[in-house]
N, C-alpha and C. Protein backbone atom coordinates (compact mmCIF):
# COMPACT_ATOMS: atom_id res chain seq x y z
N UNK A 1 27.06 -107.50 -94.82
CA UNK A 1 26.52 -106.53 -93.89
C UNK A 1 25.74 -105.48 -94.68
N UNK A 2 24.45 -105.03 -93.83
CA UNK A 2 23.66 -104.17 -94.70
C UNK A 2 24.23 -102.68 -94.49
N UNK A 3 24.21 -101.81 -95.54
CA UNK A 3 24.32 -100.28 -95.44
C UNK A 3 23.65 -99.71 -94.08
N UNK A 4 24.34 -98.32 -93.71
CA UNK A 4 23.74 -98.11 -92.98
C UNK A 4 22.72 -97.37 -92.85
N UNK A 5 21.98 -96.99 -93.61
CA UNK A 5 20.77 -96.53 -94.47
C UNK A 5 19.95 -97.34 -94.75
N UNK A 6 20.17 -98.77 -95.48
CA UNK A 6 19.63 -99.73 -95.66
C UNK A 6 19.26 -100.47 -94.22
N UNK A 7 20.08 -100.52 -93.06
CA UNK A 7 19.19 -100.98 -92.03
C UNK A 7 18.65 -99.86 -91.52
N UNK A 8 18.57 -99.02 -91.65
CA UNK A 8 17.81 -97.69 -90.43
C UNK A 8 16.39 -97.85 -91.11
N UNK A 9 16.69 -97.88 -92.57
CA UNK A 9 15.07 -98.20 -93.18
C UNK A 9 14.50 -99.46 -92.81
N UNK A 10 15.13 -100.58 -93.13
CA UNK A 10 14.27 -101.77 -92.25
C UNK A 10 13.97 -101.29 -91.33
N UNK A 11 14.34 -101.39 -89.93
CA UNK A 11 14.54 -101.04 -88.43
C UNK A 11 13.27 -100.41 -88.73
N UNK A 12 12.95 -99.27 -89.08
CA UNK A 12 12.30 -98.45 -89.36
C UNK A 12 10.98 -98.47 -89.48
N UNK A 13 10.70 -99.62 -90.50
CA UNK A 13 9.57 -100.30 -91.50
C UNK A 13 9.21 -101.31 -90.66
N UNK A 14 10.09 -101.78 -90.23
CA UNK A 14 9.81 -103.66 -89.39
C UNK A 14 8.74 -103.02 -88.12
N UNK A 15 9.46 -102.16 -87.51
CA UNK A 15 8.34 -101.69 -86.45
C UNK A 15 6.55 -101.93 -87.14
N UNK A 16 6.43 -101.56 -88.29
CA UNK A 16 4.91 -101.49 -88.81
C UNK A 16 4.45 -103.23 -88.75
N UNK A 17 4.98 -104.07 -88.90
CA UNK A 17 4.78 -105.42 -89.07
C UNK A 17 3.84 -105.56 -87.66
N UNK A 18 3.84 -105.91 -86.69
CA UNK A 18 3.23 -106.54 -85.70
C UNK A 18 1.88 -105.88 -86.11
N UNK A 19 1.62 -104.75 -85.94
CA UNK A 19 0.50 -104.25 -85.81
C UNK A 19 -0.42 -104.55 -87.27
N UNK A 20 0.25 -104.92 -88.51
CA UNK A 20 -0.09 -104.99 -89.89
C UNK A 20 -0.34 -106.32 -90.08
N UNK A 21 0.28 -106.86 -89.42
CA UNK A 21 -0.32 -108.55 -89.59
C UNK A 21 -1.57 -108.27 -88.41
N UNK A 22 -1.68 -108.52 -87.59
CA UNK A 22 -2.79 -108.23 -86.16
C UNK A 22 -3.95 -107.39 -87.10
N UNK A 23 -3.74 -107.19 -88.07
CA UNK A 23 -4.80 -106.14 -88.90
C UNK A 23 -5.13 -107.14 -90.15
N UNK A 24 -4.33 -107.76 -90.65
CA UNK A 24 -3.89 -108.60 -91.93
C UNK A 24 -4.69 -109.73 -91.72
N UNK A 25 -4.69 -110.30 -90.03
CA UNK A 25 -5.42 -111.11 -89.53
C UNK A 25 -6.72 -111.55 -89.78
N UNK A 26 -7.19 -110.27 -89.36
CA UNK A 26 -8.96 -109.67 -88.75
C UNK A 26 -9.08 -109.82 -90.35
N UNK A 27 -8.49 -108.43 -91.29
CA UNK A 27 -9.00 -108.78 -92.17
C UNK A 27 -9.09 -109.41 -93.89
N UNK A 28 -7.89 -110.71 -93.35
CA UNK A 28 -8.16 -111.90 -94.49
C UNK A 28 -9.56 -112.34 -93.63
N UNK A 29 -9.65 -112.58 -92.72
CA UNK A 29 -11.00 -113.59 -92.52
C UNK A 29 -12.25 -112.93 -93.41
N UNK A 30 -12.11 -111.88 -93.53
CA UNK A 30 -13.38 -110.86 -94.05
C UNK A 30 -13.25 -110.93 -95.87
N UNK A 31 -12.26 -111.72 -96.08
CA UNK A 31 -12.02 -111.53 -97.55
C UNK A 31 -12.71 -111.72 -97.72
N UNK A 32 -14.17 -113.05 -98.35
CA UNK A 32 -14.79 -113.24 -99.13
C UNK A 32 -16.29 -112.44 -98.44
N UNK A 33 -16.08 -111.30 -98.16
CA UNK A 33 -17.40 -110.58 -97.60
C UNK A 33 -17.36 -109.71 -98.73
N UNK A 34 -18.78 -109.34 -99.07
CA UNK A 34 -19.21 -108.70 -100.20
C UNK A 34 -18.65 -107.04 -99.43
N UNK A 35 -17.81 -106.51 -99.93
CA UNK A 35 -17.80 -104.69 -99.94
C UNK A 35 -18.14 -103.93 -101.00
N UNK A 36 -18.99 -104.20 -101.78
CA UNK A 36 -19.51 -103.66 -103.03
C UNK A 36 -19.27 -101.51 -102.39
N UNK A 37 -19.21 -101.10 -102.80
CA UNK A 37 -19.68 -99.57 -102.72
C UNK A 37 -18.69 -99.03 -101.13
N UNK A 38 -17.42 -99.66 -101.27
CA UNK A 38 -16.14 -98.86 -100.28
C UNK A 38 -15.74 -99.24 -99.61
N UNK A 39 -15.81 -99.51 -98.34
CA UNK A 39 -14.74 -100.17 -97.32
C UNK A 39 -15.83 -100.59 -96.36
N UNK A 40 -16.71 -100.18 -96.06
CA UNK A 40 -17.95 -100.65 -95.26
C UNK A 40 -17.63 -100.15 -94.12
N UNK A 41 -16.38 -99.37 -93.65
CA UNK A 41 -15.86 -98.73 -92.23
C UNK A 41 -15.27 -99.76 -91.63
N UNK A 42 -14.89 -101.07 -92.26
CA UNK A 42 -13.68 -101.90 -91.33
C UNK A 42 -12.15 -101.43 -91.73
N UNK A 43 -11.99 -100.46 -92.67
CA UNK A 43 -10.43 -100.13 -92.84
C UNK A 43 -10.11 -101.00 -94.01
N UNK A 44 -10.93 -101.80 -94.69
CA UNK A 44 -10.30 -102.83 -96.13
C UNK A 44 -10.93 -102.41 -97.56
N UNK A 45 -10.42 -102.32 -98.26
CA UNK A 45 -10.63 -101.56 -99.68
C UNK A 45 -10.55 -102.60 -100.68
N UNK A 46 -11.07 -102.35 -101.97
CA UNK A 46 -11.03 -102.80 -102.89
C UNK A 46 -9.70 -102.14 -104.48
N UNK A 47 -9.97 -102.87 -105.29
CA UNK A 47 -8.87 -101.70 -106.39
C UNK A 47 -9.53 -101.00 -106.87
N UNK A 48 -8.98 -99.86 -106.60
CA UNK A 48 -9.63 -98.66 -107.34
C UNK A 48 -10.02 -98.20 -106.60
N UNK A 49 -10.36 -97.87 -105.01
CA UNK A 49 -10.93 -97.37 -103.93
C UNK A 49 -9.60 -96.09 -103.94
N UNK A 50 -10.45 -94.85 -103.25
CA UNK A 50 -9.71 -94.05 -103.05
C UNK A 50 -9.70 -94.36 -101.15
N UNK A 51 -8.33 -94.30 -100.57
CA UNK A 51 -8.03 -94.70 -99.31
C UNK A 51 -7.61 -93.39 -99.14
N UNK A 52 -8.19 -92.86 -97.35
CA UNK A 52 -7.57 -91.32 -97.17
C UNK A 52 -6.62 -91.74 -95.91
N UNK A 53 -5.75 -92.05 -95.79
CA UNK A 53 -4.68 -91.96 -94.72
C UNK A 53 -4.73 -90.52 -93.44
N UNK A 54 -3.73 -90.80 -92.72
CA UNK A 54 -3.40 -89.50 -91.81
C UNK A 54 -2.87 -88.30 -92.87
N UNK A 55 -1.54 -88.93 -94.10
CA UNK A 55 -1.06 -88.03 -94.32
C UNK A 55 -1.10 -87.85 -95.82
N UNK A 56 -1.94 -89.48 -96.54
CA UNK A 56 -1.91 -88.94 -97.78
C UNK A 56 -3.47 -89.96 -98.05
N UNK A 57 -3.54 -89.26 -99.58
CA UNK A 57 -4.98 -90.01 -99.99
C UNK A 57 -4.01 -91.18 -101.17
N UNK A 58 -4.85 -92.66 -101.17
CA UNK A 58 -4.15 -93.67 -102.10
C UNK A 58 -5.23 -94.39 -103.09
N UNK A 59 -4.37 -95.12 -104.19
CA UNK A 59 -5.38 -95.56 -104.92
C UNK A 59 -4.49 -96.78 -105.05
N UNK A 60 -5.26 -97.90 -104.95
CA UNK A 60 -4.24 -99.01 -106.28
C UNK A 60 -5.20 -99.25 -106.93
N UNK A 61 -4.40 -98.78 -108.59
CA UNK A 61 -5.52 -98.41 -109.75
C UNK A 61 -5.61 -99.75 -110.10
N UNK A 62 -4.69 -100.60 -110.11
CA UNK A 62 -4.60 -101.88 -110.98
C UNK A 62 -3.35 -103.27 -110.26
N UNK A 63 -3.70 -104.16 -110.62
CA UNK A 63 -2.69 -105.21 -109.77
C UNK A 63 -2.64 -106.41 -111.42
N UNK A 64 -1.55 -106.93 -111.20
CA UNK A 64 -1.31 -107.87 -112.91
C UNK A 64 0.25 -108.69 -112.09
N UNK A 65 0.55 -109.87 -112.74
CA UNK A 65 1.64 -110.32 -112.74
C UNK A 65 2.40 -109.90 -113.89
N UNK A 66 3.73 -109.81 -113.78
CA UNK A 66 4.49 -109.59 -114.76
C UNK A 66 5.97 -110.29 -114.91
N UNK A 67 6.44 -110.69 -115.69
CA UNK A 67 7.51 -111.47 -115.79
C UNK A 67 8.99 -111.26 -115.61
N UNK A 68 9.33 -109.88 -115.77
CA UNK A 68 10.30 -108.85 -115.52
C UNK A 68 9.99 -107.81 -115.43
N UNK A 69 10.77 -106.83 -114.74
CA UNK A 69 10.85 -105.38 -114.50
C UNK A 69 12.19 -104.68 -114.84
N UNK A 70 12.93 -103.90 -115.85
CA UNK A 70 13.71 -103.77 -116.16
C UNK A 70 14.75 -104.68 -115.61
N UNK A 71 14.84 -105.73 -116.46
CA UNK A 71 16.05 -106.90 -116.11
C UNK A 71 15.83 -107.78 -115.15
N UNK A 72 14.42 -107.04 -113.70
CA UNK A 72 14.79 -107.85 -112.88
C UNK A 72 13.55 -108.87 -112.83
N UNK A 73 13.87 -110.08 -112.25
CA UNK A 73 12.92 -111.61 -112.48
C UNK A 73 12.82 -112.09 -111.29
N UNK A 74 12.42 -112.59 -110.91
CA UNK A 74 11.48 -113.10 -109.42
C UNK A 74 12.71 -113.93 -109.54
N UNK A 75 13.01 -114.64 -108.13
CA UNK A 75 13.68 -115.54 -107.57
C UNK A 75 12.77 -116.87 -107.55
N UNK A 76 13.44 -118.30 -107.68
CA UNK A 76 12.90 -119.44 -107.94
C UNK A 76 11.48 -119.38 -107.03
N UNK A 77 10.50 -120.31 -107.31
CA UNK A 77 9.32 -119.92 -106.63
C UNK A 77 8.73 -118.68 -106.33
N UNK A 78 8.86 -117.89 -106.95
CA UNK A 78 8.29 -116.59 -106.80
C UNK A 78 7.89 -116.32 -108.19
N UNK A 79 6.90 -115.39 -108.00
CA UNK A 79 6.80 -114.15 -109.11
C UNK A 79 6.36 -112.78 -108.96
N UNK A 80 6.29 -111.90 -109.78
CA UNK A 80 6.60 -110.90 -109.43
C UNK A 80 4.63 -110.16 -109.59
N UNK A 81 4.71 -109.12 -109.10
CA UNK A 81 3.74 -108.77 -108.73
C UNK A 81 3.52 -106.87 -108.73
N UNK A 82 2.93 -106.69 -110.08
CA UNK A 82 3.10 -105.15 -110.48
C UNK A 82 1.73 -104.37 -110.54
N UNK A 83 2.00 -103.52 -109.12
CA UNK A 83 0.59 -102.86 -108.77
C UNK A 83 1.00 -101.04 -109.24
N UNK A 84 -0.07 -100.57 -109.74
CA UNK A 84 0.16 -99.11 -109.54
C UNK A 84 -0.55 -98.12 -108.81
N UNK A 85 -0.11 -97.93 -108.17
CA UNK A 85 -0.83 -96.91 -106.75
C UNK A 85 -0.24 -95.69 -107.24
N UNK A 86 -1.79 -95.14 -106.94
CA UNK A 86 -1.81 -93.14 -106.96
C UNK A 86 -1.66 -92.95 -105.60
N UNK A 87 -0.86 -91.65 -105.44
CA UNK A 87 -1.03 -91.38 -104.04
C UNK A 87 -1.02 -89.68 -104.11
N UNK A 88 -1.88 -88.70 -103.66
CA UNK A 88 -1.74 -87.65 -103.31
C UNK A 88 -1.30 -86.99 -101.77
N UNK A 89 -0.56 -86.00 -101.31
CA UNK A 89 -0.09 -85.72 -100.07
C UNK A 89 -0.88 -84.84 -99.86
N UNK A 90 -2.12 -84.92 -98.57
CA UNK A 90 -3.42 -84.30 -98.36
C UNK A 90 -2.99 -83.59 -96.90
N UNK A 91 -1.31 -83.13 -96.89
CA UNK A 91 -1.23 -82.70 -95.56
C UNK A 91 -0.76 -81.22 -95.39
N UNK A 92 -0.65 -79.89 -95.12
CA UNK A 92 -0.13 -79.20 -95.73
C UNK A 92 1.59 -78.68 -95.82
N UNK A 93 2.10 -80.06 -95.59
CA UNK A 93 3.43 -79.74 -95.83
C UNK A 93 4.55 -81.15 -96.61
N UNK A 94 5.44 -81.12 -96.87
CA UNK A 94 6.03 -82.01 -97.49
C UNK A 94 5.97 -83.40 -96.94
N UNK A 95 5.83 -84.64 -97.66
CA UNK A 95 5.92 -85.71 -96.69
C UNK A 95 6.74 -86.53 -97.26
N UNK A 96 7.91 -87.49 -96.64
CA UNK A 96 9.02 -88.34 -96.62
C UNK A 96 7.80 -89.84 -97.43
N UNK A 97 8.26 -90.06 -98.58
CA UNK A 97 7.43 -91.85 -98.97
C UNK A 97 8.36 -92.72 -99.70
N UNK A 98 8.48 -93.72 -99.73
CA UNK A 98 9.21 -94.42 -100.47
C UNK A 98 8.72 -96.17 -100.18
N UNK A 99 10.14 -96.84 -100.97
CA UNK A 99 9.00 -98.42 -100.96
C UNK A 99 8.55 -99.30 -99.83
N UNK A 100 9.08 -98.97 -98.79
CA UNK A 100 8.37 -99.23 -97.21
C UNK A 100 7.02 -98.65 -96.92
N UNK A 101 6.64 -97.55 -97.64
CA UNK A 101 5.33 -97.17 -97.45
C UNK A 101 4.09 -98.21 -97.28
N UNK A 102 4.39 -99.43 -98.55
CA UNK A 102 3.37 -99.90 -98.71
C UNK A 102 3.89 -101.53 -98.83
N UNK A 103 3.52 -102.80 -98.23
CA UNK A 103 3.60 -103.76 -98.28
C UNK A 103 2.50 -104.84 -99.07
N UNK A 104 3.17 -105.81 -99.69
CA UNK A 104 1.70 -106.68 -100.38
C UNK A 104 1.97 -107.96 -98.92
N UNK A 105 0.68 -108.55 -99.01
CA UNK A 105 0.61 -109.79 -98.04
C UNK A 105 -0.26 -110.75 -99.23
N UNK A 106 -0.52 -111.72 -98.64
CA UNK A 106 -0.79 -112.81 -99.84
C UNK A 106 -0.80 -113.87 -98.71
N UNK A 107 -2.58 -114.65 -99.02
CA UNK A 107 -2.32 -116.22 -98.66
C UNK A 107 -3.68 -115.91 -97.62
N UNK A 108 -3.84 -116.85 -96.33
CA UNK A 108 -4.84 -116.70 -95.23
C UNK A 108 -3.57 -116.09 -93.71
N UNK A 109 -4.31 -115.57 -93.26
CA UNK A 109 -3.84 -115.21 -91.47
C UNK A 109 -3.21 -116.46 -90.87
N UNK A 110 -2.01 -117.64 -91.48
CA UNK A 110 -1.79 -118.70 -90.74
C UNK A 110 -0.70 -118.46 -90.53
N UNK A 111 -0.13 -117.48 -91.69
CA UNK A 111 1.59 -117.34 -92.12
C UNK A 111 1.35 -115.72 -91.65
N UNK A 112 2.07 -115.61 -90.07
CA UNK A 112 2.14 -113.73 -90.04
C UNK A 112 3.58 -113.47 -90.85
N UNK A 113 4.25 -114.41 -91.60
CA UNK A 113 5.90 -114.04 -92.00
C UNK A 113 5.00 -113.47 -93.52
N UNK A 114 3.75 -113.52 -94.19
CA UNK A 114 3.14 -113.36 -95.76
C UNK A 114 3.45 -112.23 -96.01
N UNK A 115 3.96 -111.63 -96.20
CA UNK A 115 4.46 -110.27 -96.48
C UNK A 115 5.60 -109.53 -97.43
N UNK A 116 5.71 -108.62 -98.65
CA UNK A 116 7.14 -108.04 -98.33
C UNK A 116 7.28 -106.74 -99.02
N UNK A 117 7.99 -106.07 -98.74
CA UNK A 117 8.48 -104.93 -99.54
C UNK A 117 8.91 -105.06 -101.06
N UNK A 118 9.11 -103.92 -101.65
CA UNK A 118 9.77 -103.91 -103.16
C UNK A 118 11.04 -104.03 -102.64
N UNK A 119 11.94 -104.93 -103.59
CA UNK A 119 13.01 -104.80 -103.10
C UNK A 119 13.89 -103.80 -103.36
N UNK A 120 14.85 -103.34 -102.99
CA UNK A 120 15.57 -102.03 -103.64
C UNK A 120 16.53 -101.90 -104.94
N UNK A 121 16.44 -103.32 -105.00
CA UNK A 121 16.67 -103.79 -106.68
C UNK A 121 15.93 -103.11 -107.64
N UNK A 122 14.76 -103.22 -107.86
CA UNK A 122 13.58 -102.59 -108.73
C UNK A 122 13.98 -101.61 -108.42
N UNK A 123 14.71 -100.79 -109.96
CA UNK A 123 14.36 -99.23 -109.71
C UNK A 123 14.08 -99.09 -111.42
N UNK A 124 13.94 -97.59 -111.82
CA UNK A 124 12.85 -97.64 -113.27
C UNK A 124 12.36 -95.98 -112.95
N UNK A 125 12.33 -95.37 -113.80
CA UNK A 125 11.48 -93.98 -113.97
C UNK A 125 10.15 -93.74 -113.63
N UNK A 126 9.24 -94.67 -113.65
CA UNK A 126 8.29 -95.12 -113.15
C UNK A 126 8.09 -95.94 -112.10
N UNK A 127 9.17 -96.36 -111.57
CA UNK A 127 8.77 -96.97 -110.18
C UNK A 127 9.03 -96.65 -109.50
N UNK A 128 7.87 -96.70 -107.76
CA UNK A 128 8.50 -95.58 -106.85
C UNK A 128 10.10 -96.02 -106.46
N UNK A 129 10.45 -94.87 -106.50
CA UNK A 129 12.06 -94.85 -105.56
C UNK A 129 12.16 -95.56 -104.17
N UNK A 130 12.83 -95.46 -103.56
CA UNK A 130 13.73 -95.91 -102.28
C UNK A 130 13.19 -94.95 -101.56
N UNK A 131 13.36 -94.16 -101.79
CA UNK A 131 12.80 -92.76 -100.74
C UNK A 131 12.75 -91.60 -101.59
N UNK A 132 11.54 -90.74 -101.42
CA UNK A 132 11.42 -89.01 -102.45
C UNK A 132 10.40 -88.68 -101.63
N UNK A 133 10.27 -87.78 -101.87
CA UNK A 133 9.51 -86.57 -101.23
C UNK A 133 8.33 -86.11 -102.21
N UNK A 134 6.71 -86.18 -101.75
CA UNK A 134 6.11 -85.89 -101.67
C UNK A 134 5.28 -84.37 -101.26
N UNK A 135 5.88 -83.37 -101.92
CA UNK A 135 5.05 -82.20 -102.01
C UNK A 135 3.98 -81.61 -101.18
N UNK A 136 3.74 -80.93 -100.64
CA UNK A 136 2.14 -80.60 -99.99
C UNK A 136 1.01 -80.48 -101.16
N UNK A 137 0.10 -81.08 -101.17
CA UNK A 137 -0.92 -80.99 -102.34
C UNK A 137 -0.23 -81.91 -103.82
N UNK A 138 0.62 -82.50 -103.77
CA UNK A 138 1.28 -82.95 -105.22
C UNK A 138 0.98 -84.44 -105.26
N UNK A 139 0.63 -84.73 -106.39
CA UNK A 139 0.30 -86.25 -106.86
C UNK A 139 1.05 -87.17 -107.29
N UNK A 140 1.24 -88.24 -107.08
CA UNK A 140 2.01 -89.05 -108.50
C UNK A 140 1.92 -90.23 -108.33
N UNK A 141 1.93 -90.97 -109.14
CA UNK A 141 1.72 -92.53 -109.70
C UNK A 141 3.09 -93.58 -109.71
N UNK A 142 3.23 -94.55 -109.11
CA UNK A 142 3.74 -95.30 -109.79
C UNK A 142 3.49 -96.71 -109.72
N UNK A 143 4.82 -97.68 -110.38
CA UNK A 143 4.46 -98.78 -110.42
C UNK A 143 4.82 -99.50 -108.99
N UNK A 144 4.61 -100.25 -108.32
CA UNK A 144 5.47 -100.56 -106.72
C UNK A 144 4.92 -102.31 -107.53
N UNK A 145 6.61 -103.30 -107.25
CA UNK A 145 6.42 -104.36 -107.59
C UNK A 145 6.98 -104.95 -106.43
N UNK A 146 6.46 -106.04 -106.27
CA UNK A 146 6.19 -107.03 -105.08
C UNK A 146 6.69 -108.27 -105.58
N UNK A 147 7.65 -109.49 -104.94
CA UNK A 147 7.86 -110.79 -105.29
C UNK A 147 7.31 -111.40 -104.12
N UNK A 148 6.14 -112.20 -104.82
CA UNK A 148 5.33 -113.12 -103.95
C UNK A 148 5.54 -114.53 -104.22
N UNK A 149 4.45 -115.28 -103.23
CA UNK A 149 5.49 -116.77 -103.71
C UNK A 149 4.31 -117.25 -105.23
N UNK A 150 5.04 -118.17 -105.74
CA UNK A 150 4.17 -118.33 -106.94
C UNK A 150 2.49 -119.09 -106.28
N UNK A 151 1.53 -118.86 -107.56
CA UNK A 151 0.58 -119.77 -106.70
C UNK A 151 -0.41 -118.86 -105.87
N UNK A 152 0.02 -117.40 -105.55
CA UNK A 152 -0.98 -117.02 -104.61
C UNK A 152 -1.87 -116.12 -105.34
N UNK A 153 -2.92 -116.28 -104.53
CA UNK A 153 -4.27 -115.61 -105.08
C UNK A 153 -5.02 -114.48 -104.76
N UNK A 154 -4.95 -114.91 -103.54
CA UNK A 154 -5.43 -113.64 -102.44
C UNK A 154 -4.47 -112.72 -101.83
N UNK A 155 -4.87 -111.95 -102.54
CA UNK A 155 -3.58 -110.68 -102.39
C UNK A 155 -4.54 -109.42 -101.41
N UNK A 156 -2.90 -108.48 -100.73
CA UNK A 156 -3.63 -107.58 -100.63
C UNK A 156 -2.24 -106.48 -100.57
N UNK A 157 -2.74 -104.85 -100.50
CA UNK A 157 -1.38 -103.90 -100.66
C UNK A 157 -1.85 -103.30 -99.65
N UNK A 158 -1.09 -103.06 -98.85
CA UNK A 158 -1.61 -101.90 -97.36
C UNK A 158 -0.46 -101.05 -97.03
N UNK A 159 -0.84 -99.96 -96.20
CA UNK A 159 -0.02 -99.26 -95.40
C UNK A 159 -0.09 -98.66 -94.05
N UNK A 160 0.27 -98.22 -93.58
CA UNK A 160 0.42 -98.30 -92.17
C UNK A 160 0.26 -95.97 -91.52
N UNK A 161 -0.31 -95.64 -91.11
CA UNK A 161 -0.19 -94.72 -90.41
C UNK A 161 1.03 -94.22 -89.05
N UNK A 162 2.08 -93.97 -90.02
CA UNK A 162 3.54 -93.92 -88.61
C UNK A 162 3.75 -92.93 -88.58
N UNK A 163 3.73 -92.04 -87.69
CA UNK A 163 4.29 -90.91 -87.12
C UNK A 163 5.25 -90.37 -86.25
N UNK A 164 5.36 -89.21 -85.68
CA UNK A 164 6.18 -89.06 -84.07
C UNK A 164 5.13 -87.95 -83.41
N UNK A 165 4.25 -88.53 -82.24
CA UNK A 165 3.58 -88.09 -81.27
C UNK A 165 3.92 -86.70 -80.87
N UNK A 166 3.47 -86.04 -79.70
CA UNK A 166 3.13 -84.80 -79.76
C UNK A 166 4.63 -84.65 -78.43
N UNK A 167 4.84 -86.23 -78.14
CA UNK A 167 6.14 -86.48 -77.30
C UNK A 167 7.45 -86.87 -77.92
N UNK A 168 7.68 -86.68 -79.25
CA UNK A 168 8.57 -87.34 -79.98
C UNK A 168 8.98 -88.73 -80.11
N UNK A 169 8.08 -89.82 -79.42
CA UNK A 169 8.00 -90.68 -79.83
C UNK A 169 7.03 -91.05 -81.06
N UNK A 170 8.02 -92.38 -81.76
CA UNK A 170 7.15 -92.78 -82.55
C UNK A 170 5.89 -93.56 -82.69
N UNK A 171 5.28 -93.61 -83.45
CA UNK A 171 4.12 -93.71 -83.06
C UNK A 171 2.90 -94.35 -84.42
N UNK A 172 2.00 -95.41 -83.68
CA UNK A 172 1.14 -96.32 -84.93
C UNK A 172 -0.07 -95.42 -85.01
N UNK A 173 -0.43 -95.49 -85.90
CA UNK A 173 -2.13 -94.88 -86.24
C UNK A 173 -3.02 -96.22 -87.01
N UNK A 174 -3.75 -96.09 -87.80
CA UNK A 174 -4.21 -97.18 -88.65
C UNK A 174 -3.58 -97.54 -89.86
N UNK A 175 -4.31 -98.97 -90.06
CA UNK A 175 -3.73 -99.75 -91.02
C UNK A 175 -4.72 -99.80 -92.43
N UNK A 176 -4.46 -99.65 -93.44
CA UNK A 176 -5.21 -99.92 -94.55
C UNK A 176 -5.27 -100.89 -95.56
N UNK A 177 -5.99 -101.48 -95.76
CA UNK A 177 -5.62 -103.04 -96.78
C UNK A 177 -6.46 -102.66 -98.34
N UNK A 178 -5.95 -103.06 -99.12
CA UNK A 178 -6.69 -103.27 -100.35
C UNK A 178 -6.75 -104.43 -100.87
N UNK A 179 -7.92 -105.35 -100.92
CA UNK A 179 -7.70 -106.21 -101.21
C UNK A 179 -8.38 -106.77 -103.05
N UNK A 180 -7.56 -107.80 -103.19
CA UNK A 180 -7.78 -108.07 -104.32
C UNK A 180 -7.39 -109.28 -104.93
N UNK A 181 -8.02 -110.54 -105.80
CA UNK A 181 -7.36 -112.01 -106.05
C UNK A 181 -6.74 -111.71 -107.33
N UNK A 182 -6.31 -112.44 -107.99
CA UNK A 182 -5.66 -112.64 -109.39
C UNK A 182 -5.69 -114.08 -109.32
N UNK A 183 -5.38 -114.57 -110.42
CA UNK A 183 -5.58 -115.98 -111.31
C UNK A 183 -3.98 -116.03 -110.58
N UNK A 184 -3.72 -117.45 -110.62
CA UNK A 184 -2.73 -117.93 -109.94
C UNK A 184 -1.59 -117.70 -111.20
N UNK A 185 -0.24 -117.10 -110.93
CA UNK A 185 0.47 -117.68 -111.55
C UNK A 185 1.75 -118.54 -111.16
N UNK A 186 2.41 -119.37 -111.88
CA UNK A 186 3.22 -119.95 -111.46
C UNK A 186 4.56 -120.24 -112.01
């Protein structure tokens, strides 16, 4: 049985899925479209693009496979997948982030299950936490690692715009993708 912290955060996060694949969709088809010079105004980025969200501005500076992460190793058919995203909080008050913020997807729009979080295994001084707090105006970097299945190429890291409305419900805004391939590993 999961913690009860540990499901309030799924529960939580899973809500972003429907609308992130339905986005993931539209734009894998657009992968091999030239976006030279930013996002072109469909919402899909490249690495190294600065992305401005509702509540924060993002970067993924860099994407690489890697073989471990302090101790921890991809599960059979998988490997692991180590991106580092900047993120500044462009809102003027503190904001709640952690590794649900941001999901990798991988593959074409056939599989809406392509998806997953860091697991809460990965933890490290440098990698984002489980959950921390984000500052008004404060920056910081880390590593966010992803286990994808081995083999994939077409990658991408996105996040989702979630809030609570002006009714206290919760509530979707837009979706952001960064996309990017790597050499297969296996």
């Amino acid at each position: 049985m999961m913690p009860k912290k540990e499901t309030k955060l799924r529960r939580k996060y899973m809500k972003r899925f429907v609308a992130m694949m339905m986005a993931l969709m539209m734009g894998l088809s657009l992968f091999g479209c030239d976006t030279a010079g930013g996002n072109g105004g469909d919402g899909s980025y490249k690495l190294g693009d600065k992305v401005s969200t509702m509540f924060f501005e993002f970067s993924v500076d860099s994407a690489q496979w890697v073989d471990e992460v302090n101790g921890y190793t991809a599960s059979e058919g998988k490997v692991l997948l180590e991106t580092k995203i900047t993120m500044k909080n462009i809102t003027g008050s503190a904001i709640p982030m952690g590794i649900y913020d941001f999901q990798a997807q991988w593959g074409d729009d056939e599989n809406d299950e392509a998806f997953t979080y860091q697991s809460e295994d990965i933890t490290g001084e440098d990698i984002i936490p489980l959950e921390f707090t984000l500052e008004a105006g404060e920056s910081a970097t880390y590593r966010v690692i992803f286990e994808v299945p081995a083999g994939s190429t077409q990658l991408s890291i996105s996040t989702l715009d979630y809030y609570t409305d002006e009714n206290g419900d919760d509530a979707e805004g837009d979706v952001y993708f960064v996309y990017f391939q790597l050499e297969a590993k296996s």
